[in-house]
PDB file of N, CA and C in Angstrom:
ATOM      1  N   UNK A   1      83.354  93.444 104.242  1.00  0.00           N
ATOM      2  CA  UNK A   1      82.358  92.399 104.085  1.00  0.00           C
ATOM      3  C   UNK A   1      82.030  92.186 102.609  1.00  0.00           C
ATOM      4  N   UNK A   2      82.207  93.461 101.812  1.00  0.00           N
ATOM      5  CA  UNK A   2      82.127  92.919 100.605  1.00  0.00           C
ATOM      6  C   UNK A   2      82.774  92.305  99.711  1.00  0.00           C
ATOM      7  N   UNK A   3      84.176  92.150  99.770  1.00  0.00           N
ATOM      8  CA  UNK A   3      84.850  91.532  99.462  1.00  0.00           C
ATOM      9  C   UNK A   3      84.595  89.827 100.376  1.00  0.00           C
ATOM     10  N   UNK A   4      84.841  89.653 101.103  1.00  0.00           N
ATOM     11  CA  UNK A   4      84.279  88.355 101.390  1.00  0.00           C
ATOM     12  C   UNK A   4      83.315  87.771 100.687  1.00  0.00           C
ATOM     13  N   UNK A   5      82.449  88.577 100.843  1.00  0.00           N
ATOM     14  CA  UNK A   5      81.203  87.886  99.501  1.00  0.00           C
ATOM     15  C   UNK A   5      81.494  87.591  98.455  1.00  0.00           C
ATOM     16  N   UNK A   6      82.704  88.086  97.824  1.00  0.00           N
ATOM     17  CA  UNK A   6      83.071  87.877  96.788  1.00  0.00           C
ATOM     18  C   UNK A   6      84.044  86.583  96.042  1.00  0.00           C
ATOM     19  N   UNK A   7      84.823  86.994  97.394  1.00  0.00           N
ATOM     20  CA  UNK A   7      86.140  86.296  97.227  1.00  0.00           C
ATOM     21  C   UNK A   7      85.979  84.953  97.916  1.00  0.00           C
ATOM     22  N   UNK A   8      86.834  83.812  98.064  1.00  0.00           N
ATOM     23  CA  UNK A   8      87.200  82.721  99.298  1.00  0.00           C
ATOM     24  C   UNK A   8      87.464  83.516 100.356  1.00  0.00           C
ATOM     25  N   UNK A   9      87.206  83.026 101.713  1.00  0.00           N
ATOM     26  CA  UNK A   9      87.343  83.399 102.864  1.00  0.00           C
ATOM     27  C   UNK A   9      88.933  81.975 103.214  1.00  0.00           C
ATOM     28  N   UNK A  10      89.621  82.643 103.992  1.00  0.00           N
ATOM     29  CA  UNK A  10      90.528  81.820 104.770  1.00  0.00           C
ATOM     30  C   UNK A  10      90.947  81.799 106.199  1.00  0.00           C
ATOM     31  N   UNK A  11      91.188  80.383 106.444  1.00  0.00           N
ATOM     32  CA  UNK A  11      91.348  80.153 107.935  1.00  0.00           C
ATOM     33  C   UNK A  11      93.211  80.265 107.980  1.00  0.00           C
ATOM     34  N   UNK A  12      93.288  80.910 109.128  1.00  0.00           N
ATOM     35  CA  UNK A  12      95.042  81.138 109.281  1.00  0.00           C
ATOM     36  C   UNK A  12      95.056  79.943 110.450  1.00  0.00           C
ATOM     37  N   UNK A  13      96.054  79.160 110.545  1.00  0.00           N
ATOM     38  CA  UNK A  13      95.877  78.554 111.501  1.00  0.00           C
ATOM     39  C   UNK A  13      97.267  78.634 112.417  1.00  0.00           C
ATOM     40  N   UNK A  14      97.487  78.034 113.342  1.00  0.00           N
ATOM     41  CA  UNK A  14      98.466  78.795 114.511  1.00  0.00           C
ATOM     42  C   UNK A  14      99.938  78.608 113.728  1.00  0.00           C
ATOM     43  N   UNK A  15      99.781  77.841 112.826  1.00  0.00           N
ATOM     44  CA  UNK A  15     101.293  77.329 112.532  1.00  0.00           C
ATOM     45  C   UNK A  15     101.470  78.419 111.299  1.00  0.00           C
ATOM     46  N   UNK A  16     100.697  79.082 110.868  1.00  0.00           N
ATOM     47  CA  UNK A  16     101.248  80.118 109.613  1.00  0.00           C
ATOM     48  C   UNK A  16     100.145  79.137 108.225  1.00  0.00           C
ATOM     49  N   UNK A  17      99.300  78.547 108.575  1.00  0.00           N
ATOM     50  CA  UNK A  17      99.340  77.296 107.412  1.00  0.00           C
ATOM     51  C   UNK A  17      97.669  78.418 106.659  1.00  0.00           C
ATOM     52  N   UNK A  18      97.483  78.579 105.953  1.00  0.00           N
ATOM     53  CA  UNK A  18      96.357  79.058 105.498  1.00  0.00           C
ATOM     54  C   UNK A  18      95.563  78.004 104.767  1.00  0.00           C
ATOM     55  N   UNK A  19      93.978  77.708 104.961  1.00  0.00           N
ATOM     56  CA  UNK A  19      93.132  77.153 104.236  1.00  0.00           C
ATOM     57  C   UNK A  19      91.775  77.562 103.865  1.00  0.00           C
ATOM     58  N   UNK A  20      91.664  77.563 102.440  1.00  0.00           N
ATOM     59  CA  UNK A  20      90.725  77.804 101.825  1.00  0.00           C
ATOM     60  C   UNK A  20      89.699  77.119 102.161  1.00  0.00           C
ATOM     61  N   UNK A  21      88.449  77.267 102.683  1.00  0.00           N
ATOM     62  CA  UNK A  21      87.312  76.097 103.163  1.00  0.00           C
ATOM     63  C   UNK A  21      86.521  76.008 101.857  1.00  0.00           C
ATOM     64  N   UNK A  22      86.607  75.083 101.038  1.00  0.00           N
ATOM     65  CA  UNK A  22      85.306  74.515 100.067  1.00  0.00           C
ATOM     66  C   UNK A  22      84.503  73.467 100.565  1.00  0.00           C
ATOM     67  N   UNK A  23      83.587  72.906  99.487  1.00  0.00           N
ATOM     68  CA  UNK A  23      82.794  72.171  99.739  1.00  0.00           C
ATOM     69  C   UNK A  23      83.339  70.641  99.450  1.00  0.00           C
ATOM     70  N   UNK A  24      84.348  70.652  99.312  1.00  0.00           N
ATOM     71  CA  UNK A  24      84.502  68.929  98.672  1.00  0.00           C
ATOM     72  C   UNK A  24      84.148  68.330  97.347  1.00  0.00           C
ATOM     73  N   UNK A  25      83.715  68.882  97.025  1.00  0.00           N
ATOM     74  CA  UNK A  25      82.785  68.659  95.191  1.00  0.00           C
ATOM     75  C   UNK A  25      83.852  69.042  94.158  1.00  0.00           C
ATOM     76  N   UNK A  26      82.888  69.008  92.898  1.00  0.00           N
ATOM     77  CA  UNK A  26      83.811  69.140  91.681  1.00  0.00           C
ATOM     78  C   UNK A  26      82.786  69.875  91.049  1.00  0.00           C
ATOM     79  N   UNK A  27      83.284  70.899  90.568  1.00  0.00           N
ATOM     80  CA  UNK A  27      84.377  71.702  90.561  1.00  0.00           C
ATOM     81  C   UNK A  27      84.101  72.600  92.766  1.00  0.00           C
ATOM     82  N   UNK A  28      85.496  72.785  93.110  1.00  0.00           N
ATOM     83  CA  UNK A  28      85.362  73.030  94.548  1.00  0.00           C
ATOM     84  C   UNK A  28      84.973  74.607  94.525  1.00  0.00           C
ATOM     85  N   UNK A  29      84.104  75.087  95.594  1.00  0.00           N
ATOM     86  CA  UNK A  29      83.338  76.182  95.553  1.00  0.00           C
ATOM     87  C   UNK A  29      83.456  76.632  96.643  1.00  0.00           C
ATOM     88  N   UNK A  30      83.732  78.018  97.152  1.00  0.00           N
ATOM     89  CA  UNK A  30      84.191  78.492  98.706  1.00  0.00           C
ATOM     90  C   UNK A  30      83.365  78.606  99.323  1.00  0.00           C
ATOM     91  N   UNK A  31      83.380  78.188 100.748  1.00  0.00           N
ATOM     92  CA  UNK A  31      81.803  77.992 101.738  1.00  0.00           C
ATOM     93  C   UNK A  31      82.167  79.287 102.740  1.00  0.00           C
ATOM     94  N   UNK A  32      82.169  80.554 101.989  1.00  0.00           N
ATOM     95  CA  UNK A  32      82.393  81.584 102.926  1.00  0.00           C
ATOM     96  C   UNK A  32      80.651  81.711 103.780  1.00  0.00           C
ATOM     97  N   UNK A  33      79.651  81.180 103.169  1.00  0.00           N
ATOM     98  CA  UNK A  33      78.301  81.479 104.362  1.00  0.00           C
ATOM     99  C   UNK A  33      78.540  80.994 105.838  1.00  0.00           C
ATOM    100  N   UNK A  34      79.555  80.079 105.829  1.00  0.00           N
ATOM    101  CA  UNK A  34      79.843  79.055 106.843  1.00  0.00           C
ATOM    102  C   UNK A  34      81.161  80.039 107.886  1.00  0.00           C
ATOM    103  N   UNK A  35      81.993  80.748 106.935  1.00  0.00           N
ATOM    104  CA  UNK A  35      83.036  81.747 107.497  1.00  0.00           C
ATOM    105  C   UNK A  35      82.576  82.862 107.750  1.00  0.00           C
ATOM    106  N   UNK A  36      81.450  83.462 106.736  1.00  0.00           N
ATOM    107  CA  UNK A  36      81.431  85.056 107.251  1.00  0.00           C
ATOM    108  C   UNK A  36      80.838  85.305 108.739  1.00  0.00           C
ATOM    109  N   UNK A  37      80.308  84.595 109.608  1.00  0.00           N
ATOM    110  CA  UNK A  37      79.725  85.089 110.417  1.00  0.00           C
ATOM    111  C   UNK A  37      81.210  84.911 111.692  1.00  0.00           C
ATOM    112  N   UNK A  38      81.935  84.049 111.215  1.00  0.00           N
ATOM    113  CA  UNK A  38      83.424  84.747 111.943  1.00  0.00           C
ATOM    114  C   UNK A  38      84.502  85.351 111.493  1.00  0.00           C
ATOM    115  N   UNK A  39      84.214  86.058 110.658  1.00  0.00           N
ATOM    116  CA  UNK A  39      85.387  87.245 109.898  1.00  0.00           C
ATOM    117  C   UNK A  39      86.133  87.664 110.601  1.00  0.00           C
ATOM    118  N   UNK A  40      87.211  87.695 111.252  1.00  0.00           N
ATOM    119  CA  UNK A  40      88.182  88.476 111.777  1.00  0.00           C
ATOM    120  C   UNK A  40      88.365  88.005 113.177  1.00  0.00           C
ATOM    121  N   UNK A  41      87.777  86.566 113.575  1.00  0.00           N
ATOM    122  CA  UNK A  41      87.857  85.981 114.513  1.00  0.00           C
ATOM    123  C   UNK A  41      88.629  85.010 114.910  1.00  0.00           C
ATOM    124  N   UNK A  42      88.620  84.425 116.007  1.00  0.00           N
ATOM    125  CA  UNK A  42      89.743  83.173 115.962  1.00  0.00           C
ATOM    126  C   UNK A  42      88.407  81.994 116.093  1.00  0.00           C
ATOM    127  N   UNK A  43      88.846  80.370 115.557  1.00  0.00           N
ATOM    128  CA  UNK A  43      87.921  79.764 115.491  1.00  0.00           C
ATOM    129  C   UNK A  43      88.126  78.396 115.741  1.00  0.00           C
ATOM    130  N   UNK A  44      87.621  77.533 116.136  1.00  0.00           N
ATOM    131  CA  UNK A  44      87.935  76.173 115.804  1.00  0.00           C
ATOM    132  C   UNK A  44      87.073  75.207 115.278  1.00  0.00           C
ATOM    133  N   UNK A  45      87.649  74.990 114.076  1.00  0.00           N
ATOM    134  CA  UNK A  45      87.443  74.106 112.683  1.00  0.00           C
ATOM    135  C   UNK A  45      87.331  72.776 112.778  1.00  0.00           C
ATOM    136  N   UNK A  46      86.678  71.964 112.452  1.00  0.00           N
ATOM    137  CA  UNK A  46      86.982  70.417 112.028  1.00  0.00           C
ATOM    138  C   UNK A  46      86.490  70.295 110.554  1.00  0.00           C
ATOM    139  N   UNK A  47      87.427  69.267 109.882  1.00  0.00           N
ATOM    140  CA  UNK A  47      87.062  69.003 108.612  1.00  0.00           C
ATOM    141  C   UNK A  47      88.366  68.178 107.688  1.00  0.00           C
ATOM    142  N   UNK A  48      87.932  67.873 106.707  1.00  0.00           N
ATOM    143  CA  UNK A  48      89.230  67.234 106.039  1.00  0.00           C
ATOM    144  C   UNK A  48      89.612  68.032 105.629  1.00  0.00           C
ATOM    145  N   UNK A  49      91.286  67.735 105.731  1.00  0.00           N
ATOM    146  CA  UNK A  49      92.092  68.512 105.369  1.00  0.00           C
ATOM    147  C   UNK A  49      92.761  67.996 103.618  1.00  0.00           C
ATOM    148  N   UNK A  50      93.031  68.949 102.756  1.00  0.00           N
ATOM    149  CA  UNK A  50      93.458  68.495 101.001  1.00  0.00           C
ATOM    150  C   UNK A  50      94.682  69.313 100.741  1.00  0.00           C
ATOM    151  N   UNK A  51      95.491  69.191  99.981  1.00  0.00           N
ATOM    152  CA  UNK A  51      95.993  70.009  99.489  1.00  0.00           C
ATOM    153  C   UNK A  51      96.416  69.522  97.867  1.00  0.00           C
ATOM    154  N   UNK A  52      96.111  70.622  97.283  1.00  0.00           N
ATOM    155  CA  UNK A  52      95.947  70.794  95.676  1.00  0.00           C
ATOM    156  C   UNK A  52      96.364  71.709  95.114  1.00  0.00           C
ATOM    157  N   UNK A  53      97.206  71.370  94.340  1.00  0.00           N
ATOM    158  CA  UNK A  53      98.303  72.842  93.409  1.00  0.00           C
ATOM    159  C   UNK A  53      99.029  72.982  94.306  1.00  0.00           C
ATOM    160  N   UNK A  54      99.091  72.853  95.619  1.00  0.00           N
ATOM    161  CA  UNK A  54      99.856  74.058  96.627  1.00  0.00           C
ATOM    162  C   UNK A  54      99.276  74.455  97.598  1.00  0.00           C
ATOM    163  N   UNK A  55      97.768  74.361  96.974  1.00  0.00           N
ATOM    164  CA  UNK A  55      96.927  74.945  98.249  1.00  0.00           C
ATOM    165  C   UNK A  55      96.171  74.286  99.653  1.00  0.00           C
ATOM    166  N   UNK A  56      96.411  74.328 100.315  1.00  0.00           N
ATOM    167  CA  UNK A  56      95.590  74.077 101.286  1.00  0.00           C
ATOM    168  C   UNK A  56      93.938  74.101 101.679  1.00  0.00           C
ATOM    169  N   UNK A  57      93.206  73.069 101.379  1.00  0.00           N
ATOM    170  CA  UNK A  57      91.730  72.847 101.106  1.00  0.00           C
ATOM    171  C   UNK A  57      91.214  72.707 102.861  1.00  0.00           C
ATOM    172  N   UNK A  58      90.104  72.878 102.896  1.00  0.00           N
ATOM    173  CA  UNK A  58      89.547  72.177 104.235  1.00  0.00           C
ATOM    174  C   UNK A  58      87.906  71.998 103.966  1.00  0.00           C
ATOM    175  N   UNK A  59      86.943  71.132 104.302  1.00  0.00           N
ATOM    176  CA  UNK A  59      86.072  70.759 103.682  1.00  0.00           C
ATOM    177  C   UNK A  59      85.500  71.062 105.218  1.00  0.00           C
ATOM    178  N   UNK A  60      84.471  72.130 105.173  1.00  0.00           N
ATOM    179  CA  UNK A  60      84.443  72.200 106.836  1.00  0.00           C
ATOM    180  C   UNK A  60      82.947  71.386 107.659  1.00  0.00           C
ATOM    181  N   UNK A  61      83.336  70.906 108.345  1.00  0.00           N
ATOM    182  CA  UNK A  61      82.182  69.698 109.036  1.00  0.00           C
ATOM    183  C   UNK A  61      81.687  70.787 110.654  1.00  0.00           C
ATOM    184  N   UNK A  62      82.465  71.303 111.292  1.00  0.00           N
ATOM    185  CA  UNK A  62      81.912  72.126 112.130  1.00  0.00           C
ATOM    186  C   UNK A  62      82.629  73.755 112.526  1.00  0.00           C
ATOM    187  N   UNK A  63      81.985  74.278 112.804  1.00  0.00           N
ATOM    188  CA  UNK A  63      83.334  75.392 113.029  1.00  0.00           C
ATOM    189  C   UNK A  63      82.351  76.239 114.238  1.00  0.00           C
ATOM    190  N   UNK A  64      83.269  76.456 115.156  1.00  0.00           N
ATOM    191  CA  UNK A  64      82.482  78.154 116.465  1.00  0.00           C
ATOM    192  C   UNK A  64      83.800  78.384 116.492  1.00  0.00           C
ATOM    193  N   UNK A  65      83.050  79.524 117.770  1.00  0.00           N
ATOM    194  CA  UNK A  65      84.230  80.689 117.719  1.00  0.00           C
ATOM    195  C   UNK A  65      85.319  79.731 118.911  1.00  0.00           C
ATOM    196  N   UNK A  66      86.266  80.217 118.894  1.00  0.00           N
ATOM    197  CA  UNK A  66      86.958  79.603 119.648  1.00  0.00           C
ATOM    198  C   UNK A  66      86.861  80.219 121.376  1.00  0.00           C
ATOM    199  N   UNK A  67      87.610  79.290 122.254  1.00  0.00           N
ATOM    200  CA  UNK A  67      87.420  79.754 123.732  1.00  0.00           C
ATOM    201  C   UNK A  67      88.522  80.773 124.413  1.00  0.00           C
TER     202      UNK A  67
END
């Protein structure tokens, strides 16, 4: 958990695809308050999807645990 606090949190998603969840802004900032309470869970996400440098962005609009 402490490292989460620290670091970006990421969503794995079924296809292998990993995304970093920020906020959409400038400069982009990791919305792990929004991830930590499902750390190590499976989940389902909505949000826009970015990709920048390489990376895979997601700007997250809702997220629970999955069914």
């Amino acid at each position: 958990m402490a490292c989460a606090k620290d670091g970006p949190l990421a969503i794995l998603r079924d296809d292998g695809t990993v995304f970093i969840a920020v906020n959409g802004t400038m400069p982009d900032t990791p919305k792990n308050r929004k991830l930590l309470p499902y750390a190590g869970q499976r989940v389902t996400a909505t949000g826009k999807e970015y990709i920048r440098t390489g990376l895979h962005l997601l700007t997250i609009e809702t997220i629970t645990a999955a069914k």
